[in-house]
N, C-alpha and C. Protein backbone atom coordinates (compact mmCIF):
# COMPACT_ATOMS: atom_id res chain seq x y z
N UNK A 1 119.52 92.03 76.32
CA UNK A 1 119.06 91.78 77.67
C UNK A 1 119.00 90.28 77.89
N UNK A 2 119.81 90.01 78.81
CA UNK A 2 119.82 88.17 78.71
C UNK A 2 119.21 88.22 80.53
N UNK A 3 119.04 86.64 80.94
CA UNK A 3 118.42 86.48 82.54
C UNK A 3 119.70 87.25 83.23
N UNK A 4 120.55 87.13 82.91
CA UNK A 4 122.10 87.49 83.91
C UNK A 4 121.68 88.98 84.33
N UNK A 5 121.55 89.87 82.88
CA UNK A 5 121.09 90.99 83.05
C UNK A 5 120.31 91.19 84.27
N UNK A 6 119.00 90.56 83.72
CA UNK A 6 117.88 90.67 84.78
C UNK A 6 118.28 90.33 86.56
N UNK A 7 118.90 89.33 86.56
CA UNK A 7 118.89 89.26 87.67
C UNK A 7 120.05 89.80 88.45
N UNK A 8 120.56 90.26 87.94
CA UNK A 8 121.36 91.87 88.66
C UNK A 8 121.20 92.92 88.54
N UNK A 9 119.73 93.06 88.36
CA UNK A 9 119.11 94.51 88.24
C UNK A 9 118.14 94.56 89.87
N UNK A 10 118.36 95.92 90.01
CA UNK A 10 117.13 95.87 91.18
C UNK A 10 115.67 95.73 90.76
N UNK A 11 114.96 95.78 91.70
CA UNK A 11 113.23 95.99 91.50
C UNK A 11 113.16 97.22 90.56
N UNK A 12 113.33 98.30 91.05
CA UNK A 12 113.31 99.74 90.44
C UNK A 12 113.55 99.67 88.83
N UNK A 13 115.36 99.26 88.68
CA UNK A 13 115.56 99.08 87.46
C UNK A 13 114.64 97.98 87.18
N UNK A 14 114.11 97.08 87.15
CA UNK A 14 113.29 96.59 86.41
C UNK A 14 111.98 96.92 86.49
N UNK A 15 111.65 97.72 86.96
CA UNK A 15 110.25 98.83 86.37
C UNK A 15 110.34 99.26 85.62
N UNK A 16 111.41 100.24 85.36
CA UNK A 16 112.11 101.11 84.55
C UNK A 16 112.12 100.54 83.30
N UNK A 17 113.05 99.08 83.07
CA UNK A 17 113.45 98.31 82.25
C UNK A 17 111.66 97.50 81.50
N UNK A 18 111.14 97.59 82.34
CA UNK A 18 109.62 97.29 81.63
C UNK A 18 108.73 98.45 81.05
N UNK A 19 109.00 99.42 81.49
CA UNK A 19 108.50 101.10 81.58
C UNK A 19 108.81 101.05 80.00
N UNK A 20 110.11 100.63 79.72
CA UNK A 20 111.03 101.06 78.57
C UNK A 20 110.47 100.15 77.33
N UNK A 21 110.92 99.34 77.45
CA UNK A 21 109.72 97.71 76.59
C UNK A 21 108.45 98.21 76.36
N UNK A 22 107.37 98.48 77.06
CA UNK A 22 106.15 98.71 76.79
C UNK A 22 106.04 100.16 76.19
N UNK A 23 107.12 100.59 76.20
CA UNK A 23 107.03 102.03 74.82
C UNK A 23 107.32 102.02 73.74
N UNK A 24 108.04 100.98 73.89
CA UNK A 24 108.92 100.24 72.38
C UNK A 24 107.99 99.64 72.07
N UNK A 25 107.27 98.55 72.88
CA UNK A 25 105.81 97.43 72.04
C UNK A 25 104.79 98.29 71.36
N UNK A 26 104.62 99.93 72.52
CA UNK A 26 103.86 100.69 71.84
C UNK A 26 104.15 101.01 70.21
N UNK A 27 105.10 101.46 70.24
CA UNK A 27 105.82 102.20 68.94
C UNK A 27 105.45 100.71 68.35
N UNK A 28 106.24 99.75 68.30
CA UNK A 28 105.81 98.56 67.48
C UNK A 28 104.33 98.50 66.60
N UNK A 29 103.29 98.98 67.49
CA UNK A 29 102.50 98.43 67.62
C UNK A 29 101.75 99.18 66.49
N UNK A 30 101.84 100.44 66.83
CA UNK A 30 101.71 101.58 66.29
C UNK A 30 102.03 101.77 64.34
N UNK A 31 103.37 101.15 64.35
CA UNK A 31 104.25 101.35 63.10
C UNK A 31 104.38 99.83 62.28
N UNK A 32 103.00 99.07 63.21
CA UNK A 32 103.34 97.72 62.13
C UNK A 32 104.24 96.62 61.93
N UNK A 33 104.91 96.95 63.55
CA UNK A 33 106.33 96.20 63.12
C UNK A 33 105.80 94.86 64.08
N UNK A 34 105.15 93.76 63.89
CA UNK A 34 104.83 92.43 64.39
C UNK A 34 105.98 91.97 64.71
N UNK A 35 107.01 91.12 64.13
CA UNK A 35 107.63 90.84 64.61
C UNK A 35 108.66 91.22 65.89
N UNK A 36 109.34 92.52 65.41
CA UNK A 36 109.68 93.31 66.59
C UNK A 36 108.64 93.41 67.71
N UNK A 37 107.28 93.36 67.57
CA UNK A 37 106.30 93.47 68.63
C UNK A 37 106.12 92.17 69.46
N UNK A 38 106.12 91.03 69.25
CA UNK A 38 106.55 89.60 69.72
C UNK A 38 107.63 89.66 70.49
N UNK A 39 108.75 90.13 70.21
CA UNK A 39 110.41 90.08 70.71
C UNK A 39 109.69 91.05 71.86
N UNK A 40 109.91 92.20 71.86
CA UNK A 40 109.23 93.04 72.82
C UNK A 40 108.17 92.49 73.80
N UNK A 41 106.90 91.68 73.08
CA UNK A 41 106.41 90.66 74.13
C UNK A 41 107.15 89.79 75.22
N UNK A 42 107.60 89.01 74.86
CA UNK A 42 108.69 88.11 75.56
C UNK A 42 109.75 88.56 76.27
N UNK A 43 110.19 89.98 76.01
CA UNK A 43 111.68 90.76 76.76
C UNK A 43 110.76 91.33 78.27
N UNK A 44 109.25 91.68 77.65
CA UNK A 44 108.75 92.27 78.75
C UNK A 44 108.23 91.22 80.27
N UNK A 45 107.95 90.02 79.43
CA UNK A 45 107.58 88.99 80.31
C UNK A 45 109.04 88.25 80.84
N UNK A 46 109.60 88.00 80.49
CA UNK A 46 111.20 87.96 81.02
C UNK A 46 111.47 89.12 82.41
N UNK A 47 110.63 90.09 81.99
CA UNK A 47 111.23 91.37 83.45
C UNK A 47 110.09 90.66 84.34
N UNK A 48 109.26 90.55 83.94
CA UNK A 48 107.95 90.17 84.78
C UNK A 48 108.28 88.88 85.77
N UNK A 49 108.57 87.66 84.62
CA UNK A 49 109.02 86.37 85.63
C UNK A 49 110.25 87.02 86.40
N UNK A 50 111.05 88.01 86.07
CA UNK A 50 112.28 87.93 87.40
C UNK A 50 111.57 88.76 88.22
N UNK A 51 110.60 89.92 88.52
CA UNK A 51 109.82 90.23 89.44
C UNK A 51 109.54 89.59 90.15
N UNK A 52 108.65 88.31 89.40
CA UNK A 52 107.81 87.21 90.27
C UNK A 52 108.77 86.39 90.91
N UNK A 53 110.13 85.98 90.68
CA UNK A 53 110.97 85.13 91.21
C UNK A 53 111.10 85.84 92.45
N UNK A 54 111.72 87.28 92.48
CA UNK A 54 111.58 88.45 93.75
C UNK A 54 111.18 87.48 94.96
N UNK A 55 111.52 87.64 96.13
CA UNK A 55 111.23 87.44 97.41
C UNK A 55 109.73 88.34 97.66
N UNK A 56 108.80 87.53 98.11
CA UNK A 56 107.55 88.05 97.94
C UNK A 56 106.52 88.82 96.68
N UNK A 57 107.32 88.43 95.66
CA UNK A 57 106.55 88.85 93.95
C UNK A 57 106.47 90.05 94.00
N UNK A 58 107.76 90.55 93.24
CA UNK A 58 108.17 92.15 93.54
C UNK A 58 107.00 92.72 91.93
N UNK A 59 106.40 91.54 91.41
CA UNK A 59 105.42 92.82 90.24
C UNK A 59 104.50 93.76 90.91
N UNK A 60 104.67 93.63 92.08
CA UNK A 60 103.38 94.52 92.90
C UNK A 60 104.05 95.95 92.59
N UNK A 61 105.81 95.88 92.40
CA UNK A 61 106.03 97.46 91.86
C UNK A 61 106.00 98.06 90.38
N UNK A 62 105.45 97.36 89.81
CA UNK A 62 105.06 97.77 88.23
C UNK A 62 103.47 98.57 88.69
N UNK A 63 102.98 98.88 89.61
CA UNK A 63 101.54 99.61 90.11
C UNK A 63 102.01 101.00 89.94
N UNK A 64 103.11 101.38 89.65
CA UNK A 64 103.73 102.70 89.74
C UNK A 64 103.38 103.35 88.40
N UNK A 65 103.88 102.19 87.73
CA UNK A 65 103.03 101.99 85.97
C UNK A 65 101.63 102.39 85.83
N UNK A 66 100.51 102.45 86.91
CA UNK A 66 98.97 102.82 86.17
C UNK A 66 98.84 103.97 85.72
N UNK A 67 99.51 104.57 86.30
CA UNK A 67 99.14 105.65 85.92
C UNK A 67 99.83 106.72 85.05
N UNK A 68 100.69 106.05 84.09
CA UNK A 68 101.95 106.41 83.11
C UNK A 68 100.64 106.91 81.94
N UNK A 69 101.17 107.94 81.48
CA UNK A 69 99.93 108.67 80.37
C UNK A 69 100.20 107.97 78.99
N UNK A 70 100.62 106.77 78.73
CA UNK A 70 101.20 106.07 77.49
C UNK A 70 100.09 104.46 77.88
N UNK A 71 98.86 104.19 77.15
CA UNK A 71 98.11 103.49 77.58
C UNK A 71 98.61 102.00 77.53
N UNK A 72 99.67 101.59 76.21
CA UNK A 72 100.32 100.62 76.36
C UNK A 72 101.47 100.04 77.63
N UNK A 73 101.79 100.61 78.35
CA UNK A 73 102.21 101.10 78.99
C UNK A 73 101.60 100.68 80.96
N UNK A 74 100.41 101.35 81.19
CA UNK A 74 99.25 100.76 81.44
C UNK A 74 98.78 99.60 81.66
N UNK A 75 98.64 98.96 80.33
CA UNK A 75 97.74 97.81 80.22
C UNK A 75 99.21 96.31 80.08
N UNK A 76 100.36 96.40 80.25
CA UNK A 76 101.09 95.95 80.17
C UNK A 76 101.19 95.64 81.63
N UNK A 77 101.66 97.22 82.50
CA UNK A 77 101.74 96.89 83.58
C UNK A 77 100.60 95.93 84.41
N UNK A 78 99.05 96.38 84.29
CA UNK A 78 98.36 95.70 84.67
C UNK A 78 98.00 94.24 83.86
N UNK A 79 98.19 94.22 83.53
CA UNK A 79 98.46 92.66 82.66
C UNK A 79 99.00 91.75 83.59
N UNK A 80 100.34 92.11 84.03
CA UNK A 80 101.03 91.54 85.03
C UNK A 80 101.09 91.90 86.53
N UNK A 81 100.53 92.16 87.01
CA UNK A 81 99.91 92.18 88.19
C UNK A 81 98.40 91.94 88.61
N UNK A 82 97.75 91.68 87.86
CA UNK A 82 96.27 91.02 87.83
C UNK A 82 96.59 89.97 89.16
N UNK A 83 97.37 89.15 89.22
CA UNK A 83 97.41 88.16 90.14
C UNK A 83 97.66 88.69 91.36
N UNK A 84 98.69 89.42 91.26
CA UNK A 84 99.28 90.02 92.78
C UNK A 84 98.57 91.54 93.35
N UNK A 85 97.60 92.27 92.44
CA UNK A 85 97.08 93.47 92.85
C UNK A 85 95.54 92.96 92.05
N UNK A 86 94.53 91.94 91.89
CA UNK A 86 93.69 92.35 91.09
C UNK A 86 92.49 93.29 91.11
N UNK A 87 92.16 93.84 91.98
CA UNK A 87 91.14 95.02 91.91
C UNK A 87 92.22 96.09 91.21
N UNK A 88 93.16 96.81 91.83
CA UNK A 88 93.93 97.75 91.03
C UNK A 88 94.00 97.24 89.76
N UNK A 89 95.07 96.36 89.28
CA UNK A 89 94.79 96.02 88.20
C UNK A 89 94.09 96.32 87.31
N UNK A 90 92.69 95.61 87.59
CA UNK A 90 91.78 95.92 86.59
C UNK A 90 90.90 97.32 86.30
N UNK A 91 91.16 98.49 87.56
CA UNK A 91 91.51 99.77 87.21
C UNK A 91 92.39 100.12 85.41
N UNK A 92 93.13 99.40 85.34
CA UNK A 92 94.08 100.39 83.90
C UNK A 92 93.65 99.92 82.90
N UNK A 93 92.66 98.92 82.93
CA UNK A 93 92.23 98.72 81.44
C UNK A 93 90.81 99.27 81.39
N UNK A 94 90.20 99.57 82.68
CA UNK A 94 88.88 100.28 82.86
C UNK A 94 89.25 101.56 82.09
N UNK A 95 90.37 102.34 82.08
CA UNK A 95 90.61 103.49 82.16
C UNK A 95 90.59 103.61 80.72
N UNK A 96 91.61 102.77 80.00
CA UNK A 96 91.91 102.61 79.25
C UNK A 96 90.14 102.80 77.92
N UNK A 97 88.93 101.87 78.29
CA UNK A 97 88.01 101.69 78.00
C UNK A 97 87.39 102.76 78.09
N UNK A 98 87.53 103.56 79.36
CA UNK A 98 86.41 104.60 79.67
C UNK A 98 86.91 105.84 78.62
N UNK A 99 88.31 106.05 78.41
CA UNK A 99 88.71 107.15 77.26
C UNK A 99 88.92 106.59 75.87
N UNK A 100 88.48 105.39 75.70
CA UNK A 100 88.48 105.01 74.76
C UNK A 100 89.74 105.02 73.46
N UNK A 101 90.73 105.02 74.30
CA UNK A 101 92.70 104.90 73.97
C UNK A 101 92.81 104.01 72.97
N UNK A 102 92.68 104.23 71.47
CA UNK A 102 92.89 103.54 70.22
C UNK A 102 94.72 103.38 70.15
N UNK A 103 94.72 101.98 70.10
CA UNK A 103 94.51 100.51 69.52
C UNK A 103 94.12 99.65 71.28
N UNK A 104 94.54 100.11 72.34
CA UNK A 104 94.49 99.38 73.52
C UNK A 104 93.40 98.96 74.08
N UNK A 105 92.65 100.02 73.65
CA UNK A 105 90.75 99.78 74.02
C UNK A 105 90.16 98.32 73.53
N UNK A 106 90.89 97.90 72.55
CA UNK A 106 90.36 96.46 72.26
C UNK A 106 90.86 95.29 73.41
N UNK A 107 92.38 94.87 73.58
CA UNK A 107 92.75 94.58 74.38
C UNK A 107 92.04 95.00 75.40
N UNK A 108 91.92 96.08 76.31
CA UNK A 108 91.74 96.12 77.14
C UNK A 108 89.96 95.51 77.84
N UNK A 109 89.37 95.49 76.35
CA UNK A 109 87.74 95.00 76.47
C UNK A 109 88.08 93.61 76.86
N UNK A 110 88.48 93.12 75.93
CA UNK A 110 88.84 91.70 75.63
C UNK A 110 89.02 91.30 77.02
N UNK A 111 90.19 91.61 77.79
CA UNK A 111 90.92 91.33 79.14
C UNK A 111 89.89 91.30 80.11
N UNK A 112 89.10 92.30 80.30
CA UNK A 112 88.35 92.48 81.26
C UNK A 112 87.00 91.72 81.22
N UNK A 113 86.57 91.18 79.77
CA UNK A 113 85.68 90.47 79.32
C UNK A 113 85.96 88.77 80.19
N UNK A 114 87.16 88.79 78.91
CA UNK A 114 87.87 86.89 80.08
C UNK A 114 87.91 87.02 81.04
N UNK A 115 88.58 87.82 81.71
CA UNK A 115 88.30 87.43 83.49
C UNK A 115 87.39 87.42 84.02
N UNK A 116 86.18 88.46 83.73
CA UNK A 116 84.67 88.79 84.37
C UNK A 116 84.21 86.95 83.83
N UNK A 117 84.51 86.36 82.43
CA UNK A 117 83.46 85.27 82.37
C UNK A 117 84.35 83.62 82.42
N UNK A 118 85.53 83.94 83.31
CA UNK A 118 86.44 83.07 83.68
C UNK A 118 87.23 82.30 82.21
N UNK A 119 87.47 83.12 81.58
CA UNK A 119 88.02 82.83 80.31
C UNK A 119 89.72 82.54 80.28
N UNK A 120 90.25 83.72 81.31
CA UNK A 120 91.49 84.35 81.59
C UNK A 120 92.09 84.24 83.11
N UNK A 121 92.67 83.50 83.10
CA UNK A 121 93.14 83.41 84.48
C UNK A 121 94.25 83.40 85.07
N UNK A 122 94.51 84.58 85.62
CA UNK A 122 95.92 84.99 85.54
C UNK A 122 96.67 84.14 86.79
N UNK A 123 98.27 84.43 86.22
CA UNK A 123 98.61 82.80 86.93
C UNK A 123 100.60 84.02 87.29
């Protein structure tokens, strides 16, 4: 996946194309594989900045993402839209917390912790 890629993909495909990444970071995440989980970091934020390049910051369509039953998944999508949706947003890591979704529940404390005490400021 290089920028060329990205930026001849539509909005859609790049939901999709992030949908896809944050199942793979899952599995990563899951099976120990760090390094592969880094690469996967960065491929996913790569879809994200060409969202944000979008004419009017197309991450507002990764919201399609909250409600995907894969919590990594979730907390990825809302990760990156904190800026452009933040009340929704911070819905998927609530969720995430309230069922208590092992390994994401940490992340997701953490996240909601920095922003509530201006730690985290999404940009």
């Amino acid at each position: 996946m290089t920028v060329t890629d990205l930026s001849s993909r539509s909005v859609s495909e790049l939901v999709e194309q992030f949908r896809i990444l944050a199942l793979a970071k899952n599995e990563a995440l899951e099976t120990d594989q760090d390094a592969r989980y880094k690469r996967l970091y960065w491929k996913l934020d790569a879809v994200q900045q060409e969202l944000r390049a979008r004419a009017g910051d197309q991450r507002r369509a990764l919201a399609e993402l909250y409600d995907h039953p894969n919590p990594q998944v979730r907390l990825d999508a809302a990760m990156a839209t904190l800026v452009v949706l933040p009340d929704r947003a911070r819905a998927a890591p609530r969720m995430i917390i309230d069922r208590d979704e092992f390994p994401q529940v940490a992340d997701a404390g953490f996240t909601l912790d920095d922003l509530d005490e201006g730690r985290f400021v999404p940009k």
